[in-house]
PDB file of N, CA and C in Angstrom:
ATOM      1  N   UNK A   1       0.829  -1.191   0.000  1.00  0.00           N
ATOM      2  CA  UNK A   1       0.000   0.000   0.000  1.00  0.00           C
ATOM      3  C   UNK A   1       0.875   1.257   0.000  1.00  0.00           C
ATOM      4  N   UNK A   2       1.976   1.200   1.167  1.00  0.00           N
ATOM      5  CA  UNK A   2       2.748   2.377   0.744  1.00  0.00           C
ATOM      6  C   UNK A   2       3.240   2.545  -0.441  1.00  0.00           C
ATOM      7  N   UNK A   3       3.825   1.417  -0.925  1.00  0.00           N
ATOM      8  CA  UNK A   3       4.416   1.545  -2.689  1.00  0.00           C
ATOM      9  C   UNK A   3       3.432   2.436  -3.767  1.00  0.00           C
ATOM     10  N   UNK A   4       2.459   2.156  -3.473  1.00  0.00           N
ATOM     11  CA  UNK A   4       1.240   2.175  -4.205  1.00  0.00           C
ATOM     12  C   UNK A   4       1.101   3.923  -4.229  1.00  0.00           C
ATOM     13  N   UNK A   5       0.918   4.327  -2.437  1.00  0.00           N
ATOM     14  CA  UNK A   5       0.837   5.929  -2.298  1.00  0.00           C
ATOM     15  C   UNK A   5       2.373   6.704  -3.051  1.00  0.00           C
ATOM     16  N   UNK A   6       3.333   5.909  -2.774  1.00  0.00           N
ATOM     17  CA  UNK A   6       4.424   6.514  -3.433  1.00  0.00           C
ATOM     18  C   UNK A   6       4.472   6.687  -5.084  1.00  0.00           C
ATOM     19  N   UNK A   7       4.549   5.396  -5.493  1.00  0.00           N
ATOM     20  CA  UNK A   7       4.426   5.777  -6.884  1.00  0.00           C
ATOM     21  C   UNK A   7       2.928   6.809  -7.161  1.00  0.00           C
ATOM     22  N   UNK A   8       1.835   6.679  -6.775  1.00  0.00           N
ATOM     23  CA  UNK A   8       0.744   7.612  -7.090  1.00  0.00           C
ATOM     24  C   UNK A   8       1.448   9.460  -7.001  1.00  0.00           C
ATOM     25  N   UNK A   9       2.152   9.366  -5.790  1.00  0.00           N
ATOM     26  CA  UNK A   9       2.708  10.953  -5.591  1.00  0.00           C
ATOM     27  C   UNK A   9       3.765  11.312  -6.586  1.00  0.00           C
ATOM     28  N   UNK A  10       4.568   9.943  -7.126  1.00  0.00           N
ATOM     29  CA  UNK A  10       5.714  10.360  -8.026  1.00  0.00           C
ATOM     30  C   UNK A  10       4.436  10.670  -9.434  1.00  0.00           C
ATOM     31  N   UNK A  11       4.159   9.720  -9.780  1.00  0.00           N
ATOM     32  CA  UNK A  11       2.893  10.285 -11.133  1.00  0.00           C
ATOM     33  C   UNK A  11       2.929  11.633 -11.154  1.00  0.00           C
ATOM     34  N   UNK A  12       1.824  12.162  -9.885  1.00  0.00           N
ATOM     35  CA  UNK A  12       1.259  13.325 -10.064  1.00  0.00           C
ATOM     36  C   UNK A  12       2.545  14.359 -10.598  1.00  0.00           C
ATOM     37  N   UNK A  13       3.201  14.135  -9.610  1.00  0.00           N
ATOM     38  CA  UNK A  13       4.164  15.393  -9.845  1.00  0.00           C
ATOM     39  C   UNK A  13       5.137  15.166 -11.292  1.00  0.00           C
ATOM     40  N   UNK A  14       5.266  13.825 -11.854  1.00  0.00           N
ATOM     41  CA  UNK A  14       5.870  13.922 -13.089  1.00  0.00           C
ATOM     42  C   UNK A  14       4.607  14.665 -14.026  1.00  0.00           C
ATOM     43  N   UNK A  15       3.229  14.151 -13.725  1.00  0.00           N
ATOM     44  CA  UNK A  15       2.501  15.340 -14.708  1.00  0.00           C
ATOM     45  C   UNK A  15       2.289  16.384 -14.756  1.00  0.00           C
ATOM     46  N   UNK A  16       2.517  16.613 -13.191  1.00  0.00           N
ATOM     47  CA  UNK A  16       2.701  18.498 -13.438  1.00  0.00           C
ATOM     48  C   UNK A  16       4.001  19.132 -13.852  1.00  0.00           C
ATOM     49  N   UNK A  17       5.222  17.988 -13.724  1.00  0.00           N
ATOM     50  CA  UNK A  17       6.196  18.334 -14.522  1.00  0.00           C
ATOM     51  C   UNK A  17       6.152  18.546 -16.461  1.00  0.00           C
ATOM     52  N   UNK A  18       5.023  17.645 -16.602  1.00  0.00           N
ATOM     53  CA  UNK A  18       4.942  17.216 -18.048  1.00  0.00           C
ATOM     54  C   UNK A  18       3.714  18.234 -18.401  1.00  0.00           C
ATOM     55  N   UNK A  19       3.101  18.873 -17.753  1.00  0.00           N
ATOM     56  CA  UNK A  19       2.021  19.502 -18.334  1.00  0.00           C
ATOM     57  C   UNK A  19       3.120  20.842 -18.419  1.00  0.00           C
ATOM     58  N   UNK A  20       3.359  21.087 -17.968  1.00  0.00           N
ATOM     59  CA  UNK A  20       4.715  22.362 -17.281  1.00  0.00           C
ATOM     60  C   UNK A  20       4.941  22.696 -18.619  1.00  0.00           C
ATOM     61  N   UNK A  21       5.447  21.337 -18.867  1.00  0.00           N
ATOM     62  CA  UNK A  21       6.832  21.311 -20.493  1.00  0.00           C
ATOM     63  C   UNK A  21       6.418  21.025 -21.523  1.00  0.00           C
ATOM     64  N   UNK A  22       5.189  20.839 -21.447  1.00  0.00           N
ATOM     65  CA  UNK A  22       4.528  20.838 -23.150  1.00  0.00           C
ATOM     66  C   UNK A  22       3.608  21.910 -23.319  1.00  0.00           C
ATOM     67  N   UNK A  23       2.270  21.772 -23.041  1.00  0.00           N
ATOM     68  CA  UNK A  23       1.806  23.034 -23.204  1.00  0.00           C
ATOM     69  C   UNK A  23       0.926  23.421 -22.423  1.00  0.00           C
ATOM     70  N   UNK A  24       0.386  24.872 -22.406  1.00  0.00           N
ATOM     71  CA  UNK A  24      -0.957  25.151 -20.870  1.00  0.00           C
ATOM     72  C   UNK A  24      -2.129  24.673 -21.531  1.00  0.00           C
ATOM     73  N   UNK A  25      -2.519  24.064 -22.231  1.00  0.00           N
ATOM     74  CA  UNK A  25      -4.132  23.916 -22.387  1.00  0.00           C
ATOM     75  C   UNK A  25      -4.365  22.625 -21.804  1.00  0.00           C
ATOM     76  N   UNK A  26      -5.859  22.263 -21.556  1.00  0.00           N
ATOM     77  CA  UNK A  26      -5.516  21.283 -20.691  1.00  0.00           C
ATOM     78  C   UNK A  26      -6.024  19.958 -21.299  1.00  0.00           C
ATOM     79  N   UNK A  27      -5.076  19.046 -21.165  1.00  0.00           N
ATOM     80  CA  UNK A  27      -4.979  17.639 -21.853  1.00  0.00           C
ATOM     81  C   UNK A  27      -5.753  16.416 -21.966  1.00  0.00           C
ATOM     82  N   UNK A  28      -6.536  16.129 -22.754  1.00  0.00           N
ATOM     83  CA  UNK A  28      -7.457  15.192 -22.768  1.00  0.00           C
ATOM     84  C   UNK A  28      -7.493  13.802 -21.968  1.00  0.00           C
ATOM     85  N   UNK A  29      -8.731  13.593 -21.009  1.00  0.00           N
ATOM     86  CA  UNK A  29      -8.686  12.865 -20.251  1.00  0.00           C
ATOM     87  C   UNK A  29      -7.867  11.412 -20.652  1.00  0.00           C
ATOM     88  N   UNK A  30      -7.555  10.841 -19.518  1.00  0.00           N
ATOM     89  CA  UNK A  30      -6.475   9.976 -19.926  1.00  0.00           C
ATOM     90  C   UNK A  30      -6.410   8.436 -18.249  1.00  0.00           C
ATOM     91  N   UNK A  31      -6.666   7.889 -19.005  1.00  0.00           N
ATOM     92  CA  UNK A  31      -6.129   6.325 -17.665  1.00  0.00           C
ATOM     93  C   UNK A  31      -5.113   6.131 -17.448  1.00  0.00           C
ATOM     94  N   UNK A  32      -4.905   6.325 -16.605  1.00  0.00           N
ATOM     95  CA  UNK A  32      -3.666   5.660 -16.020  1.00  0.00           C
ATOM     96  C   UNK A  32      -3.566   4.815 -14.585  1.00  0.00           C
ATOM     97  N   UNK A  33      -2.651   3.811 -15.039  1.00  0.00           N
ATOM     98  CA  UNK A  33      -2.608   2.581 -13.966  1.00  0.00           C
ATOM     99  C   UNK A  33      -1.371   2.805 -13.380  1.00  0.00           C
ATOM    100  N   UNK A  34      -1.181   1.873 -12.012  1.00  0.00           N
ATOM    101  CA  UNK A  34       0.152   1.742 -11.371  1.00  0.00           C
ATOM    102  C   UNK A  34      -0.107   0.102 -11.366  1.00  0.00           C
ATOM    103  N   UNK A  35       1.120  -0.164 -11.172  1.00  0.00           N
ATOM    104  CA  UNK A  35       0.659  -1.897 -11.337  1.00  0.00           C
ATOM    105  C   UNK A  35       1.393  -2.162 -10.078  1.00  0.00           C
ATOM    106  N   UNK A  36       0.999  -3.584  -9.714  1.00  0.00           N
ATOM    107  CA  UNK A  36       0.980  -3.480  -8.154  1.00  0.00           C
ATOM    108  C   UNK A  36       2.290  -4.649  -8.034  1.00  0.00           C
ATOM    109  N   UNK A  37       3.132  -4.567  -8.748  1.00  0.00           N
ATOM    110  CA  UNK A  37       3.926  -5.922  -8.802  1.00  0.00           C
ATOM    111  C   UNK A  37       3.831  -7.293  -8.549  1.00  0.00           C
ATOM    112  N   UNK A  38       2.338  -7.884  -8.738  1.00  0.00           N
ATOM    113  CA  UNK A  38       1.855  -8.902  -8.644  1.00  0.00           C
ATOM    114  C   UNK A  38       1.007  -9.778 -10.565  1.00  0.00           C
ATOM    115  N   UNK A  39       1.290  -8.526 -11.343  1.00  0.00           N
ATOM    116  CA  UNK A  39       1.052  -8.525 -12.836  1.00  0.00           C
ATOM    117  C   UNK A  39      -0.519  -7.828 -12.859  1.00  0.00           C
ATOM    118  N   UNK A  40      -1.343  -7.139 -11.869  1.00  0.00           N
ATOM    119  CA  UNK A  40      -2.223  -6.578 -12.217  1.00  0.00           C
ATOM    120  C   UNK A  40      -1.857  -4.703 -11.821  1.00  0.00           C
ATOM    121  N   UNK A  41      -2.758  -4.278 -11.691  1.00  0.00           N
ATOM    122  CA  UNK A  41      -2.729  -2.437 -11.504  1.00  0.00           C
ATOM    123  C   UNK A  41      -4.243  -1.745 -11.060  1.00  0.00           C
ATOM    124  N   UNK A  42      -3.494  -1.094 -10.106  1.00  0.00           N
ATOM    125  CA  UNK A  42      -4.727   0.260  -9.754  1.00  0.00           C
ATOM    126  C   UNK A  42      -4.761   1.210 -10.824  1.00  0.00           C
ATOM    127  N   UNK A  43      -6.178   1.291 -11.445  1.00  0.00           N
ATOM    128  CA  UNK A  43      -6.343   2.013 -12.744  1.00  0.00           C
ATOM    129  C   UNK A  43      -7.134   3.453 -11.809  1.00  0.00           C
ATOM    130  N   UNK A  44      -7.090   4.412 -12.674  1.00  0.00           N
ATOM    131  CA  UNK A  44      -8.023   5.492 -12.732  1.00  0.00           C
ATOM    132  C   UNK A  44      -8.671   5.383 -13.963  1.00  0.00           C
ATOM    133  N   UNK A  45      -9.828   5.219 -14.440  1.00  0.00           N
ATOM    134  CA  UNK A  45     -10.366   5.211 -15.685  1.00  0.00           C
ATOM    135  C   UNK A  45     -10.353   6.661 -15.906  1.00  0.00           C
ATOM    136  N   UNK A  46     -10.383   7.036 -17.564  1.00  0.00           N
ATOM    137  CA  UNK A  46     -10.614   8.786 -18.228  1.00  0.00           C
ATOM    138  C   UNK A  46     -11.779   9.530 -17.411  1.00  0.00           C
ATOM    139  N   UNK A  47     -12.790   8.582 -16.954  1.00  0.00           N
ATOM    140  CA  UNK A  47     -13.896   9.077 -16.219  1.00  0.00           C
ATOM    141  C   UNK A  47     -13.849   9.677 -14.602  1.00  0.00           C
ATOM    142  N   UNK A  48     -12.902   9.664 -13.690  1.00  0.00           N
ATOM    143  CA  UNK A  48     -12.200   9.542 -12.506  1.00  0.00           C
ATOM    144  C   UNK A  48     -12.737   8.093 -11.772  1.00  0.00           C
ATOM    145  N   UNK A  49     -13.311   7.106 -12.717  1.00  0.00           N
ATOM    146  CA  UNK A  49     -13.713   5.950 -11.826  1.00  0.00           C
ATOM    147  C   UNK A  49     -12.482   4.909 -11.247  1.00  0.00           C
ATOM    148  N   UNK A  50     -12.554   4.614 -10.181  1.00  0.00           N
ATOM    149  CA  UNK A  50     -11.268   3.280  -9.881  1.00  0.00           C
ATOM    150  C   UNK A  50     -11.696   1.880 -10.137  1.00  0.00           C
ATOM    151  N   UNK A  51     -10.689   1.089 -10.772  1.00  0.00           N
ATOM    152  CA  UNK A  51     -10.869  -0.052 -10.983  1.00  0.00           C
ATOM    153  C   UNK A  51      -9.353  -0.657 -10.790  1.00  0.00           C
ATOM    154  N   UNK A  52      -9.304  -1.908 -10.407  1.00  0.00           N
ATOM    155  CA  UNK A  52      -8.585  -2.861 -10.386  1.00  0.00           C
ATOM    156  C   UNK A  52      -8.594  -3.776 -11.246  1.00  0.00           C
ATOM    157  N   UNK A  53      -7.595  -3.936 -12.016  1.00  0.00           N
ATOM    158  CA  UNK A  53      -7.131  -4.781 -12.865  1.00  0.00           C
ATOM    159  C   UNK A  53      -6.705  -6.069 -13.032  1.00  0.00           C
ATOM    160  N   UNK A  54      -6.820  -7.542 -13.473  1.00  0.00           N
ATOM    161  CA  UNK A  54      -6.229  -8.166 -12.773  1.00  0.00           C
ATOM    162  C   UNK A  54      -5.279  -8.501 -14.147  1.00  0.00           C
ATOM    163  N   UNK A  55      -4.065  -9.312 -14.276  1.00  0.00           N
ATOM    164  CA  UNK A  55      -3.018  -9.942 -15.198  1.00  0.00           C
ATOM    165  C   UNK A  55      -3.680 -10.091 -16.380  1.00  0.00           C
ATOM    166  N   UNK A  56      -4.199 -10.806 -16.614  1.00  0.00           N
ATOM    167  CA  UNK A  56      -5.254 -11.319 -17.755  1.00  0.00           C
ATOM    168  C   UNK A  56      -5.950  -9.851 -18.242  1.00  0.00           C
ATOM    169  N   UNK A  57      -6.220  -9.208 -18.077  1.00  0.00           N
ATOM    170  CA  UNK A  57      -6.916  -7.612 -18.216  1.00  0.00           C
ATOM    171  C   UNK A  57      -5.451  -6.362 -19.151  1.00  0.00           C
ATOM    172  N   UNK A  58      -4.546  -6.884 -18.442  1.00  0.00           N
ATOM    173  CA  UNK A  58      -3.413  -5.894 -18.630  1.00  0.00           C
ATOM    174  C   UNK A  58      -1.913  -6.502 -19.743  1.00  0.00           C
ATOM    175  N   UNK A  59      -2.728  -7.828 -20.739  1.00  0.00           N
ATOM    176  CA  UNK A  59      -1.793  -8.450 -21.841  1.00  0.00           C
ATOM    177  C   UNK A  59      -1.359  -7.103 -22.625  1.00  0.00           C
ATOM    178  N   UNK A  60      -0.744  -6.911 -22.902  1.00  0.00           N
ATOM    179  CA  UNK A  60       0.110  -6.114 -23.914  1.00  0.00           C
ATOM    180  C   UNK A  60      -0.278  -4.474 -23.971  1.00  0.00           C
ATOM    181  N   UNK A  61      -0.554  -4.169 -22.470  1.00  0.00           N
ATOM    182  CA  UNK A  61      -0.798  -2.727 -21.942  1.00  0.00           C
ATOM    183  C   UNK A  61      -0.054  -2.168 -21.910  1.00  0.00           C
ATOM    184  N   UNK A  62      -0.255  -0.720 -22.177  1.00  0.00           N
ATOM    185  CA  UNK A  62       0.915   0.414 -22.058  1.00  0.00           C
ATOM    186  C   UNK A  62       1.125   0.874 -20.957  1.00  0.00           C
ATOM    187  N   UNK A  63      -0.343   0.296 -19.546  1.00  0.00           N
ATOM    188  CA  UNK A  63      -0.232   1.073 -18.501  1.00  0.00           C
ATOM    189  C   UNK A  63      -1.700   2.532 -18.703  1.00  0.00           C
ATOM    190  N   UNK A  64      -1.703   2.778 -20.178  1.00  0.00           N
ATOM    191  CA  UNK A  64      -2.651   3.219 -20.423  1.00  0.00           C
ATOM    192  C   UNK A  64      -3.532   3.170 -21.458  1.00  0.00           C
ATOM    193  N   UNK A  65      -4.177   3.309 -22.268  1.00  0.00           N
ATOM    194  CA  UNK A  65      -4.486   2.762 -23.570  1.00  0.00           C
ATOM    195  C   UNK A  65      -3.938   3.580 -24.544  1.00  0.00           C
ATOM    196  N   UNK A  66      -3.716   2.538 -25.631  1.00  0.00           N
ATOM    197  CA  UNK A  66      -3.160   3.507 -26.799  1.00  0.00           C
ATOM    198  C   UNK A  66      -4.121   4.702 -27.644  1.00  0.00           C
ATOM    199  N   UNK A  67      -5.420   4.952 -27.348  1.00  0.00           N
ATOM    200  CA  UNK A  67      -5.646   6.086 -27.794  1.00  0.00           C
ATOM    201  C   UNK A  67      -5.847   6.670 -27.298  1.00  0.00           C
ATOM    202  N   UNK A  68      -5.453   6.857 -26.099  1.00  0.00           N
ATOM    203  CA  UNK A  68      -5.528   7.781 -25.221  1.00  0.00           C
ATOM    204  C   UNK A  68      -4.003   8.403 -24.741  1.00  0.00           C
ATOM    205  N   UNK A  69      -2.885   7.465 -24.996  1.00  0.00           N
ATOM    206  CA  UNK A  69      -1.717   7.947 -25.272  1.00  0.00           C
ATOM    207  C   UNK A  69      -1.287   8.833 -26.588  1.00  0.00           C
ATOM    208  N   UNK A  70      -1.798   8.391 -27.607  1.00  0.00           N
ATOM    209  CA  UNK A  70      -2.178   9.074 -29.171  1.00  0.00           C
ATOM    210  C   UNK A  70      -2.885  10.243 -28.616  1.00  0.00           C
ATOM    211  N   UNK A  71      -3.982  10.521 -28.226  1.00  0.00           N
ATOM    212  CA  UNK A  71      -4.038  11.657 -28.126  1.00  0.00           C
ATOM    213  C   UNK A  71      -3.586  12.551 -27.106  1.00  0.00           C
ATOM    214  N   UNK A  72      -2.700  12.290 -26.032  1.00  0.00           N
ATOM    215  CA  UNK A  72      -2.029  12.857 -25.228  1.00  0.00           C
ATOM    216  C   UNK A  72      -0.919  13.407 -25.894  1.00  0.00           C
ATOM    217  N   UNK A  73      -0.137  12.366 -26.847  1.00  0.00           N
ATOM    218  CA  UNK A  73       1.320  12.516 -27.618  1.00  0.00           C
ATOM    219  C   UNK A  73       0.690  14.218 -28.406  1.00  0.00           C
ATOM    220  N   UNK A  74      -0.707  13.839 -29.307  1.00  0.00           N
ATOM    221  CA  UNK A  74      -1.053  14.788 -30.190  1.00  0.00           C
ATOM    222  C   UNK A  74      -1.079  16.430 -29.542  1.00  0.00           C
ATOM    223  N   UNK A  75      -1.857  16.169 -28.461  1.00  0.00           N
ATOM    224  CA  UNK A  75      -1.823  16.988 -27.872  1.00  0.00           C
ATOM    225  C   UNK A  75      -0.341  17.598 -27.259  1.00  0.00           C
ATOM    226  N   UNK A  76       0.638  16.870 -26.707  1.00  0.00           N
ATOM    227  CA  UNK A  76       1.334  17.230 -26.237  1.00  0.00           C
ATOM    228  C   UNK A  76       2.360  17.752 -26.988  1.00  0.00           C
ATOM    229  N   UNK A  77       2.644  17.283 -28.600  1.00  0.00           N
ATOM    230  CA  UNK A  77       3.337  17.680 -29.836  1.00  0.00           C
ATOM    231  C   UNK A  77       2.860  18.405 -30.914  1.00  0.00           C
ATOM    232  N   UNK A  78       1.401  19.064 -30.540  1.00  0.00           N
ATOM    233  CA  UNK A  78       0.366  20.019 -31.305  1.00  0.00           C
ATOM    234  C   UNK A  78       0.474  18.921 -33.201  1.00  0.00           C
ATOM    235  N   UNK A  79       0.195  18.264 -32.462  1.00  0.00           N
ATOM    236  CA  UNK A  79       0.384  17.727 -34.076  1.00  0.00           C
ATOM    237  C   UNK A  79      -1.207  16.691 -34.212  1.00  0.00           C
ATOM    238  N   UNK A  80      -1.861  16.161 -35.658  1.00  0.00           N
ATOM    239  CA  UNK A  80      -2.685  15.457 -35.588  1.00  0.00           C
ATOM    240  C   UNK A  80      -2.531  14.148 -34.813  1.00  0.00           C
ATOM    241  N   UNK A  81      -3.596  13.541 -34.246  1.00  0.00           N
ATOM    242  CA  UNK A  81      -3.476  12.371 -33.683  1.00  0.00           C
ATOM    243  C   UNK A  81      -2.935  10.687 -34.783  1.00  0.00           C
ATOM    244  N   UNK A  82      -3.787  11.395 -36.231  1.00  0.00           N
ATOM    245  CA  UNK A  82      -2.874  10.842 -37.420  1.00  0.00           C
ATOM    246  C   UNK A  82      -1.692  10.680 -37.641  1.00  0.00           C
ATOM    247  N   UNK A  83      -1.188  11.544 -37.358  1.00  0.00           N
ATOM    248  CA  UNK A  83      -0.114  11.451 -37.197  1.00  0.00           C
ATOM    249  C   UNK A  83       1.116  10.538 -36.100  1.00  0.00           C
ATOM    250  N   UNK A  84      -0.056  10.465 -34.866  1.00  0.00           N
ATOM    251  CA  UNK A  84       0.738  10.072 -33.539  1.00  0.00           C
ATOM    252  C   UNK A  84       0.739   8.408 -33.937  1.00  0.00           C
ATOM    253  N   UNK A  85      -0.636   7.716 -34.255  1.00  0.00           N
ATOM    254  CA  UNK A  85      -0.828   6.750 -34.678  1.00  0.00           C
ATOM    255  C   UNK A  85       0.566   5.646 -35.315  1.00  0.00           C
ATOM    256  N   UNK A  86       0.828   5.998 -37.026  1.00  0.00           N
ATOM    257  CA  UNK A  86       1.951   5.318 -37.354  1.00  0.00           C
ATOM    258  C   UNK A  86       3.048   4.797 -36.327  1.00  0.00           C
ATOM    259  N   UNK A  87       3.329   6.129 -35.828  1.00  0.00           N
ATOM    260  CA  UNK A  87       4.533   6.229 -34.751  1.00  0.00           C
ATOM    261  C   UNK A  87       4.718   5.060 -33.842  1.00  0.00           C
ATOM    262  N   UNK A  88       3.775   5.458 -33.450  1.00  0.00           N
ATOM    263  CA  UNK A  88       3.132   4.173 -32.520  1.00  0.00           C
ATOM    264  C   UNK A  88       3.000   2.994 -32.456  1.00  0.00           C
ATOM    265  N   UNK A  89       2.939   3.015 -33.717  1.00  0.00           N
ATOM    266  CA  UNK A  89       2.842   1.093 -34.338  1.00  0.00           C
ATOM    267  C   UNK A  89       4.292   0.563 -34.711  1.00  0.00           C
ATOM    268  N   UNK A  90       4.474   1.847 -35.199  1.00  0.00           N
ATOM    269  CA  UNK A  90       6.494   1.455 -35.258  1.00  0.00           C
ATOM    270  C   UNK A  90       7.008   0.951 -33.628  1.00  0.00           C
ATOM    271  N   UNK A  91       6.868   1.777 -32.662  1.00  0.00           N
ATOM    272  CA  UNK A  91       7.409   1.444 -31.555  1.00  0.00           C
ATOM    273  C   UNK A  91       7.282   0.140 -31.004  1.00  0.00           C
ATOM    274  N   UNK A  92       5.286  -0.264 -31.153  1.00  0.00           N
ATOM    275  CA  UNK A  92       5.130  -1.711 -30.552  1.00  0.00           C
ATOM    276  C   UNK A  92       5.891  -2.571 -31.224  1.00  0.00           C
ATOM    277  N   UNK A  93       6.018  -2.496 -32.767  1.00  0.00           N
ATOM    278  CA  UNK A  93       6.658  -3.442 -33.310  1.00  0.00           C
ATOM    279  C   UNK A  93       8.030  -3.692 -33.130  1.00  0.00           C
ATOM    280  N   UNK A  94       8.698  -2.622 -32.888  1.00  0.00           N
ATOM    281  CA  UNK A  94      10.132  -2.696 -32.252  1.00  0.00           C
ATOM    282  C   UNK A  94      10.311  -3.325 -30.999  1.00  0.00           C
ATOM    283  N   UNK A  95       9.273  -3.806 -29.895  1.00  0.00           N
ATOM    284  CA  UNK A  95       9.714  -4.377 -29.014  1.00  0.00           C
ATOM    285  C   UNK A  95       9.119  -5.579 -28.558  1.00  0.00           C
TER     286      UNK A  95
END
C-alpha cells in the first residue's frame, strides 16, 4: 500500500512536470494505472472511476491505452493524432 501511495505521488508530480513542459491547455482525459507488482494495476479510468485490474486484463498494456496515449502525444506535440498513430505502431513493433 505504501508503494502504491508513493508511486501515485511520483505520477502526479511527473505530470505536473509534463504539463509544465509541453503546453498550458488542458490535456485530454487519460487512464492511467500503477501496477501493483503482482502482474495486475490500480487504474483510474478517463472518467475519474477506480478499478482494479487483474493480469489477464493488462496483456500487452501500455499502462494506459493507446488512444488515449495518441491523443495525449497529439496533444502534447500540437500535431494530428494521425499522425501520432503510425509512430506508434512502429514502436510496438520494435519491441
Amino acid at each position: 500500500m505504501r508503494q502504491q501511495m508513493l508511486g501515485k505521488k511520483r505520477l502526479v508530480v511527473l505530470a505536473l512536470l509534463l504539463l509544465n513542459a509541453c503546453r498550458s491547455s488542458t490535456p485530454p482525459p487519460k487512464e492511467i494505472c500503477i501496477g501493483d507488482g503482482n502482474g495486475g494495476a490500480d487504474c483510474t479510468e478517463s472518467d475519474g472511476s477506480h478499478v482494479y485490474k487483474i493480469p489477464s486484463q493488462l496483456v500487452d498494456y501500455w499502462m494506459t491505452n493507446e488512444a488515449d496515449e495518441a491523443a495525449f502525444a497529439a496533444w502534447c506535440y500540437d500535431v494530428p493524432v494521425s499522425m501520432v498513430v503510425p509512430q506508434m505502431k512502429k514502436i510496438k513493433g520494435g519491441l
